[in-house]
Protein backbone atom coordinates (compact mmCIF):
# COMPACT_ATOMS: atom_id res chain seq x y z
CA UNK A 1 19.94 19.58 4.05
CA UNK A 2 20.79 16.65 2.13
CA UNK A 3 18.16 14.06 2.05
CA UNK A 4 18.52 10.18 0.46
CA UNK A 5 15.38 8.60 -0.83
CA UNK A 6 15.10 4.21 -1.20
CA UNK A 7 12.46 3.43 -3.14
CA UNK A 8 11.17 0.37 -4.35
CA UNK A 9 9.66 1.66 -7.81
CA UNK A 10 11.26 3.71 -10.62
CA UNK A 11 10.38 7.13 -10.35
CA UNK A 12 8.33 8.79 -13.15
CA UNK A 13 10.58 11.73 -13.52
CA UNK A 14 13.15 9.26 -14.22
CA UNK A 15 11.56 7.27 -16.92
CA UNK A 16 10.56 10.86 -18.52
CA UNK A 17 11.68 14.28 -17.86
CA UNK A 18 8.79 15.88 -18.66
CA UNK A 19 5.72 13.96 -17.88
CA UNK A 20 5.06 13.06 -14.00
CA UNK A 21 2.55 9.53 -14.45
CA UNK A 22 3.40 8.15 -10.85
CA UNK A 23 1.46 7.18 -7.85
CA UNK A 24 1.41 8.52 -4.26
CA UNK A 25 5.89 8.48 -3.78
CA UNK A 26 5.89 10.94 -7.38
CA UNK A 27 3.39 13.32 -5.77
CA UNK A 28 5.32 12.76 -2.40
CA UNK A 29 8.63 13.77 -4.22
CA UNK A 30 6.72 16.89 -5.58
CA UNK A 31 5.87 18.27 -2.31
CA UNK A 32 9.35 18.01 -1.22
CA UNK A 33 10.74 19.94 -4.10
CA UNK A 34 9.05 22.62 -2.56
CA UNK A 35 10.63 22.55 0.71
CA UNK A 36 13.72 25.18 -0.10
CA UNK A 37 17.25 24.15 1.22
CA UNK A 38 16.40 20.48 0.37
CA UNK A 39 18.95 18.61 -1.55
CA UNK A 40 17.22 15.33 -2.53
CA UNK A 41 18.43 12.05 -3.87
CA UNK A 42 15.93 8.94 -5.06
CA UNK A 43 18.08 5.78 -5.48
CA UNK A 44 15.93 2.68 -6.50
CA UNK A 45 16.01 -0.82 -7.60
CA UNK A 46 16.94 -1.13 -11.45
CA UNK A 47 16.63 -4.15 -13.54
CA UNK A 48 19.38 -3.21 -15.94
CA UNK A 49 23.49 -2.29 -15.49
CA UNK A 50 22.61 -0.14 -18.40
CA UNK A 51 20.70 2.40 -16.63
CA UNK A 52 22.52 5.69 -15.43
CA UNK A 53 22.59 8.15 -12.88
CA UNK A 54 20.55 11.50 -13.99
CA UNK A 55 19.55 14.78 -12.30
CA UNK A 56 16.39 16.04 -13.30
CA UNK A 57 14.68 19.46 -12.15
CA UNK A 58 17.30 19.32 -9.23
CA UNK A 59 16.75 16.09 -8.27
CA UNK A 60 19.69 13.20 -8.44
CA UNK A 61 18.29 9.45 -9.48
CA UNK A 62 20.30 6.56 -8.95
CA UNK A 63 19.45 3.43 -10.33
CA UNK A 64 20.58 0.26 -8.06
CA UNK A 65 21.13 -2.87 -9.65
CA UNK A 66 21.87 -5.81 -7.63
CA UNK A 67 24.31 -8.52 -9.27
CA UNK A 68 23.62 -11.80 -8.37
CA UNK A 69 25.79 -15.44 -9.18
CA UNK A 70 23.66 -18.07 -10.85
CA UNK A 71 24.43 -19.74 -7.39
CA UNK A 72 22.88 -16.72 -5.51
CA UNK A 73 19.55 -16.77 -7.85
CA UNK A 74 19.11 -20.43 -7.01
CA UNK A 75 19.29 -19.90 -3.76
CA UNK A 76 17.74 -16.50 -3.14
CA UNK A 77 14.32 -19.03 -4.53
CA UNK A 78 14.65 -20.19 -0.87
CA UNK A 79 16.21 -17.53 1.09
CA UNK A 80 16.17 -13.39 1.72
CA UNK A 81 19.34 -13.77 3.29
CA UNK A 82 21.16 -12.56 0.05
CA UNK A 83 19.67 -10.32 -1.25
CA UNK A 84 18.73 -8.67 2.42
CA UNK A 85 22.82 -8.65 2.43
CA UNK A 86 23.09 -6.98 -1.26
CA UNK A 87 20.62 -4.26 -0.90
CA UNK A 88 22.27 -3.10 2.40
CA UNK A 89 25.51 -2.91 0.82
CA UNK A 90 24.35 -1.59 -2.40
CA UNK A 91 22.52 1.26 0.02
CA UNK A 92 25.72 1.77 1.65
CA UNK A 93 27.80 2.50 -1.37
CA UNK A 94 24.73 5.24 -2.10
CA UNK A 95 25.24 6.73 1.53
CA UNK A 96 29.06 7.21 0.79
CA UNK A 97 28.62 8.85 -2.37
CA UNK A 98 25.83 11.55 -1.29
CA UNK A 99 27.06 11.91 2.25
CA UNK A 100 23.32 12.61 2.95
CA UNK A 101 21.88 14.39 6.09
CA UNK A 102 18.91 11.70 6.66
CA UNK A 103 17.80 8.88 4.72
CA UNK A 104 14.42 7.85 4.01
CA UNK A 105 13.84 4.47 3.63
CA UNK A 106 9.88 3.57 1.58
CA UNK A 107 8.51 0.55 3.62
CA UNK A 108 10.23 -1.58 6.28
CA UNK A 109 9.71 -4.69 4.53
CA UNK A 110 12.11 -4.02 1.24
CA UNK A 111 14.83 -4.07 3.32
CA UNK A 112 16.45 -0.87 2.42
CA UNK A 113 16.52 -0.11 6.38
CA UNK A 114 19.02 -2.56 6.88
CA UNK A 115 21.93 -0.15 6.18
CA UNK A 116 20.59 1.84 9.76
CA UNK A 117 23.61 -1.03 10.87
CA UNK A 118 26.30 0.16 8.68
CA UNK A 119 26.21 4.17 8.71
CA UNK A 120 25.62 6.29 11.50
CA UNK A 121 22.89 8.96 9.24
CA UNK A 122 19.84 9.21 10.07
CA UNK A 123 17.27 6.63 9.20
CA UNK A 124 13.88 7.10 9.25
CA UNK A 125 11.53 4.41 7.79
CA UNK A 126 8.15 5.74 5.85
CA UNK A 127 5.74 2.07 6.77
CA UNK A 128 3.55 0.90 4.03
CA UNK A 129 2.87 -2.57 5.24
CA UNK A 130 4.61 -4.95 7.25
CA UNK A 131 5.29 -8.51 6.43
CA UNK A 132 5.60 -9.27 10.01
CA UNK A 133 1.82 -8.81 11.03
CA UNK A 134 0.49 -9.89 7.51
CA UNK A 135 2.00 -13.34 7.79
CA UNK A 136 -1.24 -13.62 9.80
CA UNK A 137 -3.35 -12.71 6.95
CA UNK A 138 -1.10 -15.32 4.46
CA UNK A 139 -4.76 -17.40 4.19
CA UNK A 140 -8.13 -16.50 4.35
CA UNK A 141 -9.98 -18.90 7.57
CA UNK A 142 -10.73 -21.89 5.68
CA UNK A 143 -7.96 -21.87 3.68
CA UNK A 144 -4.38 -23.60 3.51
CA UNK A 145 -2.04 -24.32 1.12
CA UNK A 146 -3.99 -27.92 0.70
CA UNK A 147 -7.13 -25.26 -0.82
CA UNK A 148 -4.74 -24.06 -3.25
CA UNK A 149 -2.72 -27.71 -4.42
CA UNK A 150 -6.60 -28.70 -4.50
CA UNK A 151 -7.16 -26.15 -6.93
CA UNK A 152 -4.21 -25.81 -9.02
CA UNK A 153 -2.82 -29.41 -8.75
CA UNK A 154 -0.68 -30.61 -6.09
CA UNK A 155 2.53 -30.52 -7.90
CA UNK A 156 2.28 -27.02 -6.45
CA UNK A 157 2.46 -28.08 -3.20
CA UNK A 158 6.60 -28.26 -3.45
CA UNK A 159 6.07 -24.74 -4.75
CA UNK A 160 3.68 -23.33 -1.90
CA UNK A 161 6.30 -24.70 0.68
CA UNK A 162 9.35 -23.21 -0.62
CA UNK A 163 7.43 -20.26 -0.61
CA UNK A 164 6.57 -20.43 3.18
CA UNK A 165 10.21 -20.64 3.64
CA UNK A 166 11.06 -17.77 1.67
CA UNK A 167 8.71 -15.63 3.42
CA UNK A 168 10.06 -16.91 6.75
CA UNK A 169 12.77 -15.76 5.90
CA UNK A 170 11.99 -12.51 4.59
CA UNK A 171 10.11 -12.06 8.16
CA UNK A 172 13.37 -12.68 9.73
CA UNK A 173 15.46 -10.10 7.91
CA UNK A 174 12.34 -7.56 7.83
CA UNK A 175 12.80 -7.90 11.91
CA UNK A 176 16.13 -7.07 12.10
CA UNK A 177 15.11 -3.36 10.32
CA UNK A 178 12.48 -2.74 12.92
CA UNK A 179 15.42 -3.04 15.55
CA UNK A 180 17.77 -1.40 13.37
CA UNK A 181 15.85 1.43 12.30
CA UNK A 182 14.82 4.03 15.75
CA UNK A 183 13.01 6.70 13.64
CA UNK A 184 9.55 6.14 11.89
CA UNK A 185 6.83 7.98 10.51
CA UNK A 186 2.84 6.39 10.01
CA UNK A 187 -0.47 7.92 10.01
CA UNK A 188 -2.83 5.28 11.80
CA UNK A 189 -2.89 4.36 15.21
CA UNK A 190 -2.26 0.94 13.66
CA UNK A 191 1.05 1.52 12.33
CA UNK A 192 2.01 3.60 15.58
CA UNK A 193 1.01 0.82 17.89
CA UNK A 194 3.30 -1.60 15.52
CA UNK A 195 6.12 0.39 15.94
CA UNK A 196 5.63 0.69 19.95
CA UNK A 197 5.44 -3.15 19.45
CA UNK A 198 8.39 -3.79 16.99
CA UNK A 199 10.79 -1.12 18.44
CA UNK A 200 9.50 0.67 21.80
CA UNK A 201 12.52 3.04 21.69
CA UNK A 202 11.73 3.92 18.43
CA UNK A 203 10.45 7.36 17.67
CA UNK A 204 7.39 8.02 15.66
CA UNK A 205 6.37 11.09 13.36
CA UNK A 206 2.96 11.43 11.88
CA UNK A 207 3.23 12.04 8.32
CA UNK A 208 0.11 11.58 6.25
CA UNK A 209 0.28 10.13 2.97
CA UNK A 210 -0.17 11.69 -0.70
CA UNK A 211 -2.07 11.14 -3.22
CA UNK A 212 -2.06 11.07 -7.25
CA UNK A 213 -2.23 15.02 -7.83
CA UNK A 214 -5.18 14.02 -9.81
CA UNK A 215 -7.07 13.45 -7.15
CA UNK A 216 -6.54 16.00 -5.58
CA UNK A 217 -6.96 18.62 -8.07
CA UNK A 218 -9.83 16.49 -9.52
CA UNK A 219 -13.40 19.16 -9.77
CA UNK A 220 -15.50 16.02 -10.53
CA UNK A 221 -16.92 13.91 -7.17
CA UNK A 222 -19.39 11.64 -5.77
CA UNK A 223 -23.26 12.76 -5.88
CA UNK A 224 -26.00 10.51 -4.47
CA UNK A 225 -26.99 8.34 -7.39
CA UNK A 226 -31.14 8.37 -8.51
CA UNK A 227 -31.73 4.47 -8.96
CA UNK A 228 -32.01 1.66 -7.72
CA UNK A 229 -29.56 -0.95 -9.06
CA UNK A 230 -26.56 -0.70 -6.48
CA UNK A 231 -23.31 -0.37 -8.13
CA UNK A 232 -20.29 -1.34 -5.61
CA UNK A 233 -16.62 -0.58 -6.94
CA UNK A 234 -13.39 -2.05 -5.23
CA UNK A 235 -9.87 -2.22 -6.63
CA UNK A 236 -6.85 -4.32 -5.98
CA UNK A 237 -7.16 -7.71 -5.58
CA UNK A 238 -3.59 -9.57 -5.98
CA UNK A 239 -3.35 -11.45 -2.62
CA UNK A 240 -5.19 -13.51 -0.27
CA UNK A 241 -5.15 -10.75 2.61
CA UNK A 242 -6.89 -8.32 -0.06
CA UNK A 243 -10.11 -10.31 0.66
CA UNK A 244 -11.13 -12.14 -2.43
CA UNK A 245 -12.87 -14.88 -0.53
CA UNK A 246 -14.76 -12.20 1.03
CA UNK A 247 -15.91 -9.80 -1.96
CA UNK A 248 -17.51 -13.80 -3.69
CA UNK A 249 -19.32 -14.95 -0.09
CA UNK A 250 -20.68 -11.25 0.25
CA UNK A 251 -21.76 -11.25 -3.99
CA UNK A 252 -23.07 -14.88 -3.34
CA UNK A 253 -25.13 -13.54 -0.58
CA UNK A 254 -26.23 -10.25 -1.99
CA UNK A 255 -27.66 -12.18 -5.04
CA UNK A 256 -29.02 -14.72 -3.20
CA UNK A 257 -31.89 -12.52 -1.33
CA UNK A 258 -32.35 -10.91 -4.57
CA UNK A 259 -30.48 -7.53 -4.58
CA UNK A 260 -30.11 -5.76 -7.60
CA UNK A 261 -26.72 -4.79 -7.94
CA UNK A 262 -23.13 -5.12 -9.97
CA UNK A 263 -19.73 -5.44 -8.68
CA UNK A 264 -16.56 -3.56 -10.58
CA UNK A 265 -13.47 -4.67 -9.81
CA UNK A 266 -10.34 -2.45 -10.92
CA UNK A 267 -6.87 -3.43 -10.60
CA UNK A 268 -4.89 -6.65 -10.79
CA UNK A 269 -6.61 -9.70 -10.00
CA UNK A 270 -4.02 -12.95 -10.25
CA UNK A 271 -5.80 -15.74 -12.20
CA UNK A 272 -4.19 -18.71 -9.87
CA UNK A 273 -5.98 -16.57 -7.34
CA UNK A 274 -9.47 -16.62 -8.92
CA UNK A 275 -8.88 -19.89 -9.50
CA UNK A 276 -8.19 -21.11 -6.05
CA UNK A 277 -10.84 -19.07 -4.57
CA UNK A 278 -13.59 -20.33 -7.31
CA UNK A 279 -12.52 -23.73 -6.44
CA UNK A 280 -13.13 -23.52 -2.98
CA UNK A 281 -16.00 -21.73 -2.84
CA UNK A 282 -17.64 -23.24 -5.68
CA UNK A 283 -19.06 -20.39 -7.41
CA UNK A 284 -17.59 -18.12 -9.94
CA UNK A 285 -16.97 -14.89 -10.01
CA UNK A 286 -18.60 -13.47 -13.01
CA UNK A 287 -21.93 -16.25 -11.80
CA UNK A 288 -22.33 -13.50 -8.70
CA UNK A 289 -22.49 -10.06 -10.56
CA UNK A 290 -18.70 -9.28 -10.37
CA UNK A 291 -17.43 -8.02 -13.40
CA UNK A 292 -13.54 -7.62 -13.55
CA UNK A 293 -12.09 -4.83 -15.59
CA UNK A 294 -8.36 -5.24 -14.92
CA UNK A 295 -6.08 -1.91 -14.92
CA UNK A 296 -7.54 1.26 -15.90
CA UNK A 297 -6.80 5.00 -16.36
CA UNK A 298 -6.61 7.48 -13.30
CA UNK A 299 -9.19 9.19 -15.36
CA UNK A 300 -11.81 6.54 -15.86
CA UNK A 301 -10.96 5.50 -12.11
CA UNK A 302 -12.28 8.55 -11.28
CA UNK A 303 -15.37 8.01 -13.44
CA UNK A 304 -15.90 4.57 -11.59
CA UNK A 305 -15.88 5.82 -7.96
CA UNK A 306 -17.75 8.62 -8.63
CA UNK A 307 -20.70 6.82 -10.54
CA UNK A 308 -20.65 4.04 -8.45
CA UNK A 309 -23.32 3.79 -5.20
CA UNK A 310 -20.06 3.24 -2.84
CA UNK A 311 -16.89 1.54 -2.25
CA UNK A 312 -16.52 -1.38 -1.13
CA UNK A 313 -12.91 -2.82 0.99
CA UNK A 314 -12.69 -6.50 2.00
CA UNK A 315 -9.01 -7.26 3.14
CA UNK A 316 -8.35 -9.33 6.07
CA UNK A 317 -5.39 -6.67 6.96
CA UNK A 318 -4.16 -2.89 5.74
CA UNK A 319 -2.43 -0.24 6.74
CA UNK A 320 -3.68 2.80 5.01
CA UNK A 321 -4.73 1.91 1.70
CA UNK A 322 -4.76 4.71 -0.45
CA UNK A 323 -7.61 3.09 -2.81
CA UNK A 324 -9.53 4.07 0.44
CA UNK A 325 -8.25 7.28 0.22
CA UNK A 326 -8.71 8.29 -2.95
CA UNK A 327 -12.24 7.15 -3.02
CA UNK A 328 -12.90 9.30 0.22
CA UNK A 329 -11.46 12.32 -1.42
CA UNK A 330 -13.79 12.30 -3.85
CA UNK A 331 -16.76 12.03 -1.22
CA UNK A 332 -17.68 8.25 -2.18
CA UNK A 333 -19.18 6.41 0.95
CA UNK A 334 -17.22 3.45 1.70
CA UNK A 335 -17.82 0.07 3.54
CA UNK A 336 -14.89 -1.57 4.84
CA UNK A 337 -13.61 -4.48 7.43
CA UNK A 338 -12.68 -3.06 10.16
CA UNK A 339 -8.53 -4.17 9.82
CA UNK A 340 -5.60 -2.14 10.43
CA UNK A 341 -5.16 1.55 9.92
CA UNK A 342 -8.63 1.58 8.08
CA UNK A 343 -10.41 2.63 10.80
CA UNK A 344 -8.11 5.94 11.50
CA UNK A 345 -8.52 7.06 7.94
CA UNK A 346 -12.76 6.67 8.13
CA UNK A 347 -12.96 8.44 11.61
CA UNK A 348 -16.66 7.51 11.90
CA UNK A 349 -17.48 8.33 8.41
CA UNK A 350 -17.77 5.16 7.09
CA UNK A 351 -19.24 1.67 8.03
CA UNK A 352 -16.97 -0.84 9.24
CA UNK A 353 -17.53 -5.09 9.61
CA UNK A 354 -15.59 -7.33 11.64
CA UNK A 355 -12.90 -9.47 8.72
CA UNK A 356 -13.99 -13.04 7.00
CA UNK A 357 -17.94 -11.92 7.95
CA UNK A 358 -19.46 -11.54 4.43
CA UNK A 359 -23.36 -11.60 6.25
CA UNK A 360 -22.61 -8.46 7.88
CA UNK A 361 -20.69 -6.94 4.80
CA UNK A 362 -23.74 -7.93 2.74
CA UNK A 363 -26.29 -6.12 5.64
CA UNK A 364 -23.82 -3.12 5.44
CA UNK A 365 -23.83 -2.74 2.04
CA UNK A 366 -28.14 -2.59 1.80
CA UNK A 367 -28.26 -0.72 5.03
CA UNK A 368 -26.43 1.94 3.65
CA UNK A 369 -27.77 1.65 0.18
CA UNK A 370 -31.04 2.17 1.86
CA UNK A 371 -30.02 5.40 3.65
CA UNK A 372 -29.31 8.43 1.97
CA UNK A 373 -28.72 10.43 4.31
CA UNK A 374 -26.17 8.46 6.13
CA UNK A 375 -24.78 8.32 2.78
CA UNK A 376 -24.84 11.90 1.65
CA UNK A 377 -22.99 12.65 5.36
CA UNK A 378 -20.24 10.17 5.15
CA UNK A 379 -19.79 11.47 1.64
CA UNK A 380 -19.59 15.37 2.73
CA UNK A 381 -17.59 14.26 6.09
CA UNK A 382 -15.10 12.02 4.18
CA UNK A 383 -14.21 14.75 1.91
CA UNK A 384 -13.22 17.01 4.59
CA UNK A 385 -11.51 14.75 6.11
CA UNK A 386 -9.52 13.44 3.23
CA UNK A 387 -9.02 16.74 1.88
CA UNK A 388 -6.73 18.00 4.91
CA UNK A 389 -5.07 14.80 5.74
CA UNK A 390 -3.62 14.81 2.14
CA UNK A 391 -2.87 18.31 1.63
CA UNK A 392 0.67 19.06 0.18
CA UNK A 393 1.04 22.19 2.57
CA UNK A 394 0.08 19.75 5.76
CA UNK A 395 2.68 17.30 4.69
CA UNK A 396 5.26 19.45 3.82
CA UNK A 397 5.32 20.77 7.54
CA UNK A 398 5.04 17.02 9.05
CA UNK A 399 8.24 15.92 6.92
CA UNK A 400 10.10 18.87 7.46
CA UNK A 401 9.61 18.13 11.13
CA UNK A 402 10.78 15.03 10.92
CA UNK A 403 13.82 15.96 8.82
CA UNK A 404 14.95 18.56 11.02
CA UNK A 405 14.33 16.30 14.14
CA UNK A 406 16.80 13.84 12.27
CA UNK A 407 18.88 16.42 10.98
CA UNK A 408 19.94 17.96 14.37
CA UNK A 409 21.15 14.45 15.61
CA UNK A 410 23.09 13.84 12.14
CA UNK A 411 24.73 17.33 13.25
CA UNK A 412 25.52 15.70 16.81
CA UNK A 413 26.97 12.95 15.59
CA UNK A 414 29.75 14.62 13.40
């Protein structure tokens, strides 16, 4: 069976041979090595002409890169039409070479689905997010694009409006895959009750997600921690919907009543985003006992979450973030809004607060500080839990399903 990946990142195997330093799609990719009779193909967005097609440990890569008019980059500042019309002909000229048996498209809103109107092959589309829904997360309550001009000047404000447009229009185009595309594969009740909404014909395979293999193979987890100083860890915190806003209210709060405790955040955080949210909420980060620590190793990652008292997840909307994941693998307790797919991956075992309520988040957090046995359970639960949703051997039968499923109509229509 011949099977045609689209991602949006460059594979690791493709930038080298030998060492696999990926996220979740790499270890994803691994598992279906395993699956004999499975001929796969990764194409993927390139930012060079220069790069070439290579086929490493059986696997074919094929870079993609888009060509674009200086008229077309002006205008693709305003609009997705273009490049939503590129990438589906780009994808097509990939479908004629491999003649595949299905094609997998990685997230609905890159667009890659769109060529489910130009072949006849099997599409199925693995969801990550969904601009569609999360256009309703675009600013925190409170906040507009007046907050940010207020912030960052309001010669931004022509900016911040042709950005509105853009996304409008990516919205548009990511609407035409959901009616495009019939096959799709989640693993929340969110993302299946999104696809009921989006396509009702549609079908819908569970398939969980993977993790980094270092997770999974990792010896080291959480243990209750002996003092008293609460250490809360997050990660991720790039846009708006990721909850900013929320993680400086609940700080604000928590050092306001006196709680001894420190914040780590890992990951990205955008400056103009600090910036904005500082402004507004007049109070700076770093003044409220969170410490940013930008990127880090998968190693000392690890280290974090399992030193740390518990993790902490303030987004106004998810699907199934795998920072949640991972942390629950490793047996950390976690406190989370209660948004998307979140509450599907806790399954009880974990405490959940209604979005843009940073009292509640702040009670959460020293309720279960407070109780260790609440915390030692959601720990030993969420490991179990974790543990089988993101085992290789589980995953590898859910995607074969789906393949075959998708294969046997390919057959049908030849």
């Amino acid at each position: 069976m011949k099977v045609l990946w689209f991602e949006v990142t460059t594979p690791s195997k493709y930038k080298n041979q030998n060492v696999v330093i990926g996220g979740w799609q790499d270890s994803l990719e691994a598992i279906v090595r395993e699956i004999p009779d499975i001929e796969l193909s990764v194409a993927f967005p390139s930012k060079t002409r220069n790069d070439i097609v290579k086929n490493v440990d059986g696997v074919t890569y094929i870079p993609i890169y888009l060509e674009y008019t200086l008229w077309e980059r002006f205008m693709s500042k305003w609009t997705w039409d273009i490049y939503a019309n590129k990438v589906s002909e780009a994808a097509l000229n990939v479908v004629k070479q491999i003649s595949p048996d299905v094609i997998q498209c990685f997230g609905s809103e890159w667009l890659w689905g769109l060529v489910a109107l130009k072949t006849k092959v099997p599409c199925v589309i693995h969801i990550q997010g969904s601009i569609v829904p999360y256009m309703n997360a675009q600013f925190p309550p409170g906040y507009n694009e007046y907050t940010i001009a207020e912030a960052l000047g309001f010669k931004k404000l022509l900016t911040i409006r042709k950005q509105r447009k853009l996304i409008q229009s990516w919205v548009k185009q990511e609407s035409k895959v959901w009616k495009a595309v019939n096959f799709y594969m989640g693993r929340t009740e969110w993302d299946r009750s999104l696809t009921n909404m989006m396509n009702p014909k549609a079908c819908y395979f569970h398939v969980d997600e993977a993790l980094r293999d270092i997770f999974l193979s990792e010896n080291k987890h959480w243990q209750y921690p002996n003092r008293n100083k609460i250490i809360l860890f997050s990660t991720g915190c790039t846009t708006f919907w990721k909850g900013p806003d929320m993680m400086l209210k609940t700080a604000r709060i928590l050092k306001s009543i006196g709680i001894d405790f420190e914040w780590i955040i890992a990951g990205k955080m955008d400056l103009n985003l600090k910036k904005v949210v500082e402004h507004h909420e007049k109070c700076r980060f770093e003044d409220v006992n969170l410490k940013l620590i930008g990127f880090t190793t998968p190693d000392k990652l690890i280290n974090y979450l399992c030193n740390c008292t518990m993790y902490v997840h303030t987004a106004y909307i998810e699907n199934s973030p795998n920072s949640i994941c991972e942390a629950q693998i490793l047996g950390v307790p976690i406190v989370s809004t209660n948004v998307g797919g979140i509450s599907t991956l806790l399954d009880g075992n974990g405490d959940l607060v209604p979005a843009n309520d940073p009292w509640q988040m702040a009670n959460a957090i020293i309720d279960l500080a407070n109780n260790k046995d609440k915390m030692i359970r959601y720990s030993k639960n969420g490991r179990k839990i974790a543990s089988l949703r993101h085992s290789p051997i589980v995953i590898k039968e859910q995607l074969l399903n789906c393949y075959e499923v998708l294969s046997r109509q390919s057959l049908s229509e030849k």
